[in-house]
Protein backbone atom coordinates (compact mmCIF):
# COMPACT_ATOMS: atom_id res chain seq x y z
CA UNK A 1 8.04 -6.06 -14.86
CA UNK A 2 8.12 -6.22 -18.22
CA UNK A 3 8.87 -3.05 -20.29
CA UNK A 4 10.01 -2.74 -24.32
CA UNK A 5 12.74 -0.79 -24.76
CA UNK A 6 13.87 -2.23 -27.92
CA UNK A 7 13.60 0.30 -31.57
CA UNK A 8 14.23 -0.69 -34.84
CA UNK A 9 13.17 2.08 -37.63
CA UNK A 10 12.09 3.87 -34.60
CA UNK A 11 9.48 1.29 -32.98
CA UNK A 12 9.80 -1.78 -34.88
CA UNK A 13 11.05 -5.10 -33.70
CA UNK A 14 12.51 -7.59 -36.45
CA UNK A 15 9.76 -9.36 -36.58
CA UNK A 16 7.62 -5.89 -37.49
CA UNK A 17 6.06 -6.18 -34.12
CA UNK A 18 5.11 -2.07 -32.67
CA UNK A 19 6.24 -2.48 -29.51
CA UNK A 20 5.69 1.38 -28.44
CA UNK A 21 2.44 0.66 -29.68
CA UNK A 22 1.89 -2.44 -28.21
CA UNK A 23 3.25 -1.29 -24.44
CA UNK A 24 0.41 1.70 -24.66
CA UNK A 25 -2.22 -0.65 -25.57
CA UNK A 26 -1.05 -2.83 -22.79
CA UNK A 27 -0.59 0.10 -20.07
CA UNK A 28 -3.89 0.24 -18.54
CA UNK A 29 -4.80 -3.50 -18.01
CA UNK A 30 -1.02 -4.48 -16.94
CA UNK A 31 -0.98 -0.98 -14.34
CA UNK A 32 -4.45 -2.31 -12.96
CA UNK A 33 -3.45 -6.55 -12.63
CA UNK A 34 0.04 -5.87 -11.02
CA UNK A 35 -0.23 -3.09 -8.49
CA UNK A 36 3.14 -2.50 -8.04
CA UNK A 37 4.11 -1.00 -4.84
CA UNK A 38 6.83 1.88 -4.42
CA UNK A 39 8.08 1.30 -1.12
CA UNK A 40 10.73 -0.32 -2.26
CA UNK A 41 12.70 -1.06 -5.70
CA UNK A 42 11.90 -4.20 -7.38
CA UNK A 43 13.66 -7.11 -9.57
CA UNK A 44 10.25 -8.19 -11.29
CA UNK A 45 7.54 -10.32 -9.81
CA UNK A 46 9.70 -13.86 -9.38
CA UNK A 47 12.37 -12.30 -6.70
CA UNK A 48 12.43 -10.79 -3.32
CA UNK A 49 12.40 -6.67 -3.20
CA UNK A 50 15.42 -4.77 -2.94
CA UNK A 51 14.16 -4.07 0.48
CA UNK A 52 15.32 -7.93 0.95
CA UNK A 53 18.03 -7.96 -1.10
CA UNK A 54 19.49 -5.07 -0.05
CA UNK A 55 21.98 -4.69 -3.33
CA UNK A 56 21.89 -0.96 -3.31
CA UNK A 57 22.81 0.46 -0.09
CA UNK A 58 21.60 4.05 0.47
CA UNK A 59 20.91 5.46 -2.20
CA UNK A 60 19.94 9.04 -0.99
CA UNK A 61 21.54 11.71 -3.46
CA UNK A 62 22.31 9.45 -6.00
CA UNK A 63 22.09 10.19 -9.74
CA UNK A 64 19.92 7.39 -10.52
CA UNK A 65 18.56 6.32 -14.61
CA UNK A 66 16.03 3.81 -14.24
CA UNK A 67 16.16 2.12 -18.09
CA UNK A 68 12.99 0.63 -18.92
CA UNK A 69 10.99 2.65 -15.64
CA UNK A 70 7.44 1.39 -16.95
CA UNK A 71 5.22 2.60 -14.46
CA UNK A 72 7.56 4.26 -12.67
CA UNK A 73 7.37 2.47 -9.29
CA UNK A 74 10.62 2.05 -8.67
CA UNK A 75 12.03 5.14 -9.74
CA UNK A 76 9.36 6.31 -7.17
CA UNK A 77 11.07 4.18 -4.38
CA UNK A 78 14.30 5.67 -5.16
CA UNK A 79 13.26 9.39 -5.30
CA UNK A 80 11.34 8.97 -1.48
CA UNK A 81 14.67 7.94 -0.55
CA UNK A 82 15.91 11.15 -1.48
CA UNK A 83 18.15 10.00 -4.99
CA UNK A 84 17.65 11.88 -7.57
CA UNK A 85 15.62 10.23 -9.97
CA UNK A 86 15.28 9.80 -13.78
CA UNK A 87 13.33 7.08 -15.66
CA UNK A 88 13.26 6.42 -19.06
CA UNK A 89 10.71 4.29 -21.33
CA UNK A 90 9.85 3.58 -24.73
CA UNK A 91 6.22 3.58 -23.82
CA UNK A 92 4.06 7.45 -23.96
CA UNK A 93 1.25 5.15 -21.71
CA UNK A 94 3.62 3.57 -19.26
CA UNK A 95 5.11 7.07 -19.04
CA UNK A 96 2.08 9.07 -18.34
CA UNK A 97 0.81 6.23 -16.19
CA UNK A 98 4.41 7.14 -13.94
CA UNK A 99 3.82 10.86 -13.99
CA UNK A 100 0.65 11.00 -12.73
CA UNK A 101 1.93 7.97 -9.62
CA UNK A 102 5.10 10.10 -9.23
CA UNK A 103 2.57 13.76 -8.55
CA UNK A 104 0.45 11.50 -6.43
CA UNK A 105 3.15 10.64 -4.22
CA UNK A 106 4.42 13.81 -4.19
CA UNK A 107 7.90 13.17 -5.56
CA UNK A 108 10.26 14.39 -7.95
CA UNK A 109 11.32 11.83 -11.41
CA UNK A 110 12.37 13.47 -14.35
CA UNK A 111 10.94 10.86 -16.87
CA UNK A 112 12.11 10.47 -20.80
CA UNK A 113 10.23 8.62 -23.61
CA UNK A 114 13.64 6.78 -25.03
CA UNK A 115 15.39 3.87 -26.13
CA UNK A 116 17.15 1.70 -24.27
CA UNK A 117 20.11 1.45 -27.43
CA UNK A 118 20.39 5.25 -27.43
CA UNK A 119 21.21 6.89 -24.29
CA UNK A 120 22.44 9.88 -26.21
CA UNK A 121 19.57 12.62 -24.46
CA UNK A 122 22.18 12.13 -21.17
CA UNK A 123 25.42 13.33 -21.24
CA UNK A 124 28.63 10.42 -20.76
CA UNK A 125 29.63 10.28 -16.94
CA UNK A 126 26.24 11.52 -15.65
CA UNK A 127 24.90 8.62 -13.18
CA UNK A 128 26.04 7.29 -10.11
CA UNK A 129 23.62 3.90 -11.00
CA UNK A 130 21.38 2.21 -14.02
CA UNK A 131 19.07 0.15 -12.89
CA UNK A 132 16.87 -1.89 -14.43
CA UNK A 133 14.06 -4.48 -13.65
CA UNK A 134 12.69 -6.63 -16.36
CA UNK A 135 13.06 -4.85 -19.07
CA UNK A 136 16.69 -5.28 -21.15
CA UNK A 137 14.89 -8.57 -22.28
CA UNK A 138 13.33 -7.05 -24.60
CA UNK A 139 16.53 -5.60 -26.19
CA UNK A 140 18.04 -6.93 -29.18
CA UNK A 141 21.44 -5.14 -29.78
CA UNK A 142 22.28 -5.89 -25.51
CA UNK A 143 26.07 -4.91 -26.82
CA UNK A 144 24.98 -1.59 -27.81
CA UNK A 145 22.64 -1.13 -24.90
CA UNK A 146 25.52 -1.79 -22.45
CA UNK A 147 28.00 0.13 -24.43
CA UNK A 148 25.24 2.72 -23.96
CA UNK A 149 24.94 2.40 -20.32
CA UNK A 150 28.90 2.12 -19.43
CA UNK A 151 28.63 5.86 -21.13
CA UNK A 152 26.60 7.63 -19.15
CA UNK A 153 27.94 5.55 -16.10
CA UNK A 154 30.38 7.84 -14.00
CA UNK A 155 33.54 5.93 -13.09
CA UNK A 156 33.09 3.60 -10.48
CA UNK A 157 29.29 3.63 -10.84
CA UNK A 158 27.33 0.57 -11.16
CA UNK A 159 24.65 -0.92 -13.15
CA UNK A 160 22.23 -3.31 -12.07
CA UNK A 161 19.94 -5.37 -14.09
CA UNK A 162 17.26 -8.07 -13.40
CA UNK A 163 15.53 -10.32 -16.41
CA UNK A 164 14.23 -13.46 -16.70
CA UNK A 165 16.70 -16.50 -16.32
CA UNK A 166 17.78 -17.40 -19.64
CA UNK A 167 17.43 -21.39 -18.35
CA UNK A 168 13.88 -20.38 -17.84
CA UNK A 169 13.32 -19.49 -21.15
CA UNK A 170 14.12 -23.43 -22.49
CA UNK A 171 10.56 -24.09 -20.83
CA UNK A 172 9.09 -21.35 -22.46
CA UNK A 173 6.88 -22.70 -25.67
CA UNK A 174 6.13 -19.91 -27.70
CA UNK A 175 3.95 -21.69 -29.88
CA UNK A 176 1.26 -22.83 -26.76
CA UNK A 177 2.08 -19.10 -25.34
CA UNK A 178 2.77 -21.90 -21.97
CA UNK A 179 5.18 -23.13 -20.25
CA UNK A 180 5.97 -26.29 -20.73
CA UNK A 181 7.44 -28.95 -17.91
CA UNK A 182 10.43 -30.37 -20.22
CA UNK A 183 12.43 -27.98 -22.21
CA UNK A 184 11.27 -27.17 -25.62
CA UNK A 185 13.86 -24.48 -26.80
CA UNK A 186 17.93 -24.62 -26.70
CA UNK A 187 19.68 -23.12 -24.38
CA UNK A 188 21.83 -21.44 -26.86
CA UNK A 189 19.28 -20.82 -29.11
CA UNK A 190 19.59 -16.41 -29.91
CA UNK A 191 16.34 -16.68 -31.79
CA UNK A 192 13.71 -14.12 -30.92
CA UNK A 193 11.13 -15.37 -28.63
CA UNK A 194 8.04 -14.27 -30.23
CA UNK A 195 4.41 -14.42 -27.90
CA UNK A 196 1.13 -13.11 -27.29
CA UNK A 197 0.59 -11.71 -24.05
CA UNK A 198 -1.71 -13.32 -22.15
CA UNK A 199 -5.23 -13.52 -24.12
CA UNK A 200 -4.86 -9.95 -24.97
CA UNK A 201 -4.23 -10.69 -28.92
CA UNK A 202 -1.10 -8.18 -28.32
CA UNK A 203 2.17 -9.93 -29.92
CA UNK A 204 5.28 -9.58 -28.04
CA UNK A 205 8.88 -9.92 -28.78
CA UNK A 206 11.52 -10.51 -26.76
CA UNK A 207 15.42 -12.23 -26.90
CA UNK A 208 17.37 -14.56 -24.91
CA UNK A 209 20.88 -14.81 -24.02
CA UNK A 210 23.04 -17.02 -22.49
CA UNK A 211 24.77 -16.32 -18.92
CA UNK A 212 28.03 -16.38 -21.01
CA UNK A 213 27.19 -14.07 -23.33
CA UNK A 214 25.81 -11.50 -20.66
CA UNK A 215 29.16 -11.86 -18.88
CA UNK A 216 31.25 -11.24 -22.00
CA UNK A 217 28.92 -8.10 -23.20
CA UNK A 218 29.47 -6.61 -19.90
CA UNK A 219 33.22 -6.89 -19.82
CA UNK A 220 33.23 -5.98 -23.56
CA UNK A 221 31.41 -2.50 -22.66
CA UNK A 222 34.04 -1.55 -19.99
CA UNK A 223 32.51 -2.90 -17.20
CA UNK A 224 33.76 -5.51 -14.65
CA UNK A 225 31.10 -8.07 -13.05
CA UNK A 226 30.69 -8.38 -9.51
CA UNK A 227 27.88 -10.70 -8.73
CA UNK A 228 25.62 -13.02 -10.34
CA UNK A 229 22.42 -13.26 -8.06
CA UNK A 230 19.66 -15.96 -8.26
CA UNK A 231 16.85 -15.53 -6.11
CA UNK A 232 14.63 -18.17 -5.11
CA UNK A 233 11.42 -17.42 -5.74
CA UNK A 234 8.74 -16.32 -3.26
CA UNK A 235 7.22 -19.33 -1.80
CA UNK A 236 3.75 -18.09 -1.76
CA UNK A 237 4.29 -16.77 -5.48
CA UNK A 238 5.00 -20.29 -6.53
CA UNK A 239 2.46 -21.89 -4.33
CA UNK A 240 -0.18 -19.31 -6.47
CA UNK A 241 1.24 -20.09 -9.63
CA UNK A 242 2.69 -23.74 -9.42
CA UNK A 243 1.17 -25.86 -6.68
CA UNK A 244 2.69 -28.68 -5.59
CA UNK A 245 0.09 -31.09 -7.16
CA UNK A 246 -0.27 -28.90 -10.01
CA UNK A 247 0.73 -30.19 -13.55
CA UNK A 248 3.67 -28.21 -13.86
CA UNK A 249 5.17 -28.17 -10.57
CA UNK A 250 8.33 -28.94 -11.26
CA UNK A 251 9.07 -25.72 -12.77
CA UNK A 252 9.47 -25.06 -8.92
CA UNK A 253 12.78 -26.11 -9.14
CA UNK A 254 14.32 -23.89 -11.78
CA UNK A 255 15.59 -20.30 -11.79
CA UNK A 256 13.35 -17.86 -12.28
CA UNK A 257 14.91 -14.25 -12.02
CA UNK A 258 18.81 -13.52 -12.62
CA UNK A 259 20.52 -10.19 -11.35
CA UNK A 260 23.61 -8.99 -12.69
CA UNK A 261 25.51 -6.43 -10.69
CA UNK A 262 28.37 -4.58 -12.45
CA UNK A 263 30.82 -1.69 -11.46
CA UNK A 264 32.92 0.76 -14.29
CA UNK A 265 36.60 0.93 -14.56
């Protein structure tokens, strides 16, 4: 799932790209093509379900911020297992595209129109768990977002977080807006990755970090990391997107998805 939570002079990426606006242009189309489910929590459409991964535990009565909730499936998933639920987005569309799923299903999320680099509507201490599914991607000051969520982390709470693998994004050519089958961007390249999304016209932005540099942003905002989690793929996901005899099949063989799961003090 892929959700902007990034704001610059309120909306604005550095490249002057509107990502609120963007994100509520994009609601409707990406809501109807993905079809998210909320039976379970997700880590974005290139790993298994947490209802496979099982990284959670129970989560029933749980103070639970879901940063970057998009649609709001997962925060869903988590409030029908009885946690209680908030979800916060940068998108008005994505969040009135949640509400309405959430009094469908006949749940309870408390969801917040917000930034993902100021937490400051929640007080410090006040969840048991952040979690967030393909969406901190799309955050350019990660040190102050995870400053941010080590705040309004209680003690011993955890935050977990699911993106694209940065390795991934060295076959990523954002001037075909394709990926390519030999790398075509450093690996330690912090440039903005700048893109159109799909044939929509819409320009996105989003940022890529190395492994190392997650690791020492999470330590640096008081939190200690516990596991590093790279899911293979779904087979029948890759045999959609990348068959076997298809051009690009060797991007079969690389990471897709990264998970980081981190506890405070």
């Amino acid at each position: 799932v892929e959700i902007s939570l990034y704001k610059r002079n309120d909306e604005m990426s550095t490249n002057g790209i509107d990502l609120r606006a963007a994100w509520n242009r994009l609601s409707a189309d990406y809501q109807a093509d993905h079809a998210i489910p909320t039976d379970s929590a997700h880590y974005g459409p290139w790993s298994p379900p947490e209802n496979e991964l099982r990284l959670l535990g129970d989560v029933r009565g749980l103070r639970i911020l879901e940063v970057g909730c998009g649609g709001g499936q997962c925060s869903i998933a988590f409030a029908r297992q009885g946690a209680q639920v908030t979800g916060l987005d940068l998108s008005d569309d994505q969040l009135a595209y949640a509400r309405r799923l959430a009094a469908g299903e006949g749940v309870r999320v408390h969801f917040v129109q917000g930034s993902a680099t100021d937490l400051s509507a929640f007080a410090g201490g006040a969840f048991d768990l952040l979690f967030s599914a393909y969406a901190l991607q799309y955050v350019a000051d990660l040190r102050r977002c995870l400053a941010e969520c080590s705040r309004v982390l209680r003690a011993g709470g955890r935050l977990v977080v699911s993106l694209d693998h940065p390795f991934r994004d060295c076959f990523s050519d954002d001037a075909e807006d394709e990926m390519s089958i030999t790398p075509v961007r450093s690996y330690f390249d912090n440039e903005p990755m700048r893109w159109q999304w799909r044939s929509t016209g819409i320009r996105m932005e989003s940022y890529h970090y190395s492994i190392g540099q997650w690791s020492e942003w999470i330590a640096a905002a008081g939190l200690t990391l516990r596991r590093i989690l790279e899911p293979p793929p779904p087979a029948d996901l890759l045999d959609q997107v990348w068959p076997t005899d298809d051009a690009l099949a060797a991007l079969r063989l690389i990471p897709q998805t990264i998970i980081f799961v981190a506890e405070k003090g």
